[in-house]
C-alpha atoms as a PDB file:
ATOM      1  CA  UNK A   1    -104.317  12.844 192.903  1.00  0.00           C
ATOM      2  CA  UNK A   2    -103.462  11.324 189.638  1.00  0.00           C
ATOM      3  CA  UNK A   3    -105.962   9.919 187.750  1.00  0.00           C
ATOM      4  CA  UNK A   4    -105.395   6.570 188.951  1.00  0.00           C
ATOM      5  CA  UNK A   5    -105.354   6.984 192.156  1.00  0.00           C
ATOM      6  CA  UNK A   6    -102.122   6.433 192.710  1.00  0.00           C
ATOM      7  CA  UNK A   7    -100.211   8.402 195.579  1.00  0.00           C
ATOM      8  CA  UNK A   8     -96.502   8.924 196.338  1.00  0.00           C
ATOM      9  CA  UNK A   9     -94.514   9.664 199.441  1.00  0.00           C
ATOM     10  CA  UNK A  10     -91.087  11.042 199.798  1.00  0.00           C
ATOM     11  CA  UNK A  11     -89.242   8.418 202.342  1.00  0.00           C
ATOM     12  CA  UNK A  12     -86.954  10.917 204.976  1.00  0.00           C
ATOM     13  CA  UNK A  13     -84.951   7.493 205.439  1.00  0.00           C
ATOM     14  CA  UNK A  14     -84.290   6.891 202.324  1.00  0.00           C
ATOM     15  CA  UNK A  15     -84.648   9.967 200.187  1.00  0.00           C
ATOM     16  CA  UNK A  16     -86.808   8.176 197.717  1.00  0.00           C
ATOM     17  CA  UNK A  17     -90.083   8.157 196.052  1.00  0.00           C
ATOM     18  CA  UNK A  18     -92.660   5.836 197.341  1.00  0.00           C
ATOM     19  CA  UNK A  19     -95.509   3.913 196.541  1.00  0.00           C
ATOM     20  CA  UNK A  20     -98.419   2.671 199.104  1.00  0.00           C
ATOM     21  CA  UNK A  21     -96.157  -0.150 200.249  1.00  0.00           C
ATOM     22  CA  UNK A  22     -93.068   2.100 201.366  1.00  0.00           C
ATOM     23  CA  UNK A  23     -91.801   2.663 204.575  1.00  0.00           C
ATOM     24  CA  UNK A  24     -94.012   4.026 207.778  1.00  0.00           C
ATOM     25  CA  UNK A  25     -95.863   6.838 207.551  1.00  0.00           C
ATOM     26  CA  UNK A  26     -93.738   8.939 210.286  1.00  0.00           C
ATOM     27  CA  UNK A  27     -90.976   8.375 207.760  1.00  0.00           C
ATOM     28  CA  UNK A  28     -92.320  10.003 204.740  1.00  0.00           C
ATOM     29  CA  UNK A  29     -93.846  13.371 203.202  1.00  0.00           C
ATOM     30  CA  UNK A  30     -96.806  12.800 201.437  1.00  0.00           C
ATOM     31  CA  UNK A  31     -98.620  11.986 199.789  1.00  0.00           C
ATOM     32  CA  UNK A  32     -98.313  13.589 196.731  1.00  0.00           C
ATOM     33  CA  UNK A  33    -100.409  12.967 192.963  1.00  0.00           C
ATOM     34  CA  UNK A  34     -97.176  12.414 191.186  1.00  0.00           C
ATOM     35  CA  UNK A  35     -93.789  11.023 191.732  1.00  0.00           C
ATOM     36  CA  UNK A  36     -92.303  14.290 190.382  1.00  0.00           C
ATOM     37  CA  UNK A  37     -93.729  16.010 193.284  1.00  0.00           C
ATOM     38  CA  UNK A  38     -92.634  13.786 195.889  1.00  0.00           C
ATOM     39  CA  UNK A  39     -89.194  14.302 194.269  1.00  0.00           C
ATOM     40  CA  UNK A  40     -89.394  17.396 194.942  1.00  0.00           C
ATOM     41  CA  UNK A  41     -91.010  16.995 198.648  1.00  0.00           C
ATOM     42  CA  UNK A  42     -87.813  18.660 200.326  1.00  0.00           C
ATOM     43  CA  UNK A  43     -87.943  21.949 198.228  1.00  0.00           C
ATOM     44  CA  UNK A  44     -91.528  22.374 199.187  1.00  0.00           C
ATOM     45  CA  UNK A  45     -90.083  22.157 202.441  1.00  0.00           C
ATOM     46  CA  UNK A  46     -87.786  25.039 202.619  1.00  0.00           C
ATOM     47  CA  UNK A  47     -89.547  26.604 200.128  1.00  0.00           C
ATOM     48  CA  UNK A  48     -92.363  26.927 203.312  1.00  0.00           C
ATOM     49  CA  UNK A  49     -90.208  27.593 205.989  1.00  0.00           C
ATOM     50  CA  UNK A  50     -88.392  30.228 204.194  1.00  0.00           C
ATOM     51  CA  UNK A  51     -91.505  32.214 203.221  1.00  0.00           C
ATOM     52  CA  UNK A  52     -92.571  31.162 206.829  1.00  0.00           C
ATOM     53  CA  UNK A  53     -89.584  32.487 208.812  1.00  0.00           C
ATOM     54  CA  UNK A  54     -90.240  35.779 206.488  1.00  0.00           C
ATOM     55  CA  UNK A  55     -93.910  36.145 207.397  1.00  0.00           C
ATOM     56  CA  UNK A  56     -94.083  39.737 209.224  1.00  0.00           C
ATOM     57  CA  UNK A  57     -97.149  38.365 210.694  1.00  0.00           C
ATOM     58  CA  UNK A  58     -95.252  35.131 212.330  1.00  0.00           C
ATOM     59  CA  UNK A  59     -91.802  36.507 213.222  1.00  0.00           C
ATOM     60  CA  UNK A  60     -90.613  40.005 214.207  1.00  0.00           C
ATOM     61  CA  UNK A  61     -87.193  39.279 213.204  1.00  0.00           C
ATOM     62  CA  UNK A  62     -85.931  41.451 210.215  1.00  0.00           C
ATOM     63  CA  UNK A  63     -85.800  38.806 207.307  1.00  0.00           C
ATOM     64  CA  UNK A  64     -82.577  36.492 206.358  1.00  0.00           C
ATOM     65  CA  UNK A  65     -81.145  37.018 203.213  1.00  0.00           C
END
């Protein structure tokens, strides 16, 4: 969390940051300590279910390249 306090969301509707006062929870990723990494709330994403879908210990399939 930023030193604030302050928290950000990344809206799934809207594919934009958020404040506290953004759309409903079900609707966003988050939160986040920075607005950069809400931005980047997608990548983190894929980023997970790549190394996920990878993971010898979670899936026998050989992995994608």
């Amino acid at each position: 969390m930023s030193e604030t306090g302050t928290k950000y969301w990344f809206c799934l509707k809207h594919h934009t940051v958020e404040g506290t006062d953004g759309c409903r929870n079900q609707d966003r990723l988050g939160p986040y300590p920075t607005a950069e990494d809400a931005s980047r709330a997608l990548e983190r994403v894929q980023e997970r279910n790549d190394a996920w879908e990878n993971d010898p210990r979670w899936n026998d399939d050989p992995p994608r390249g």
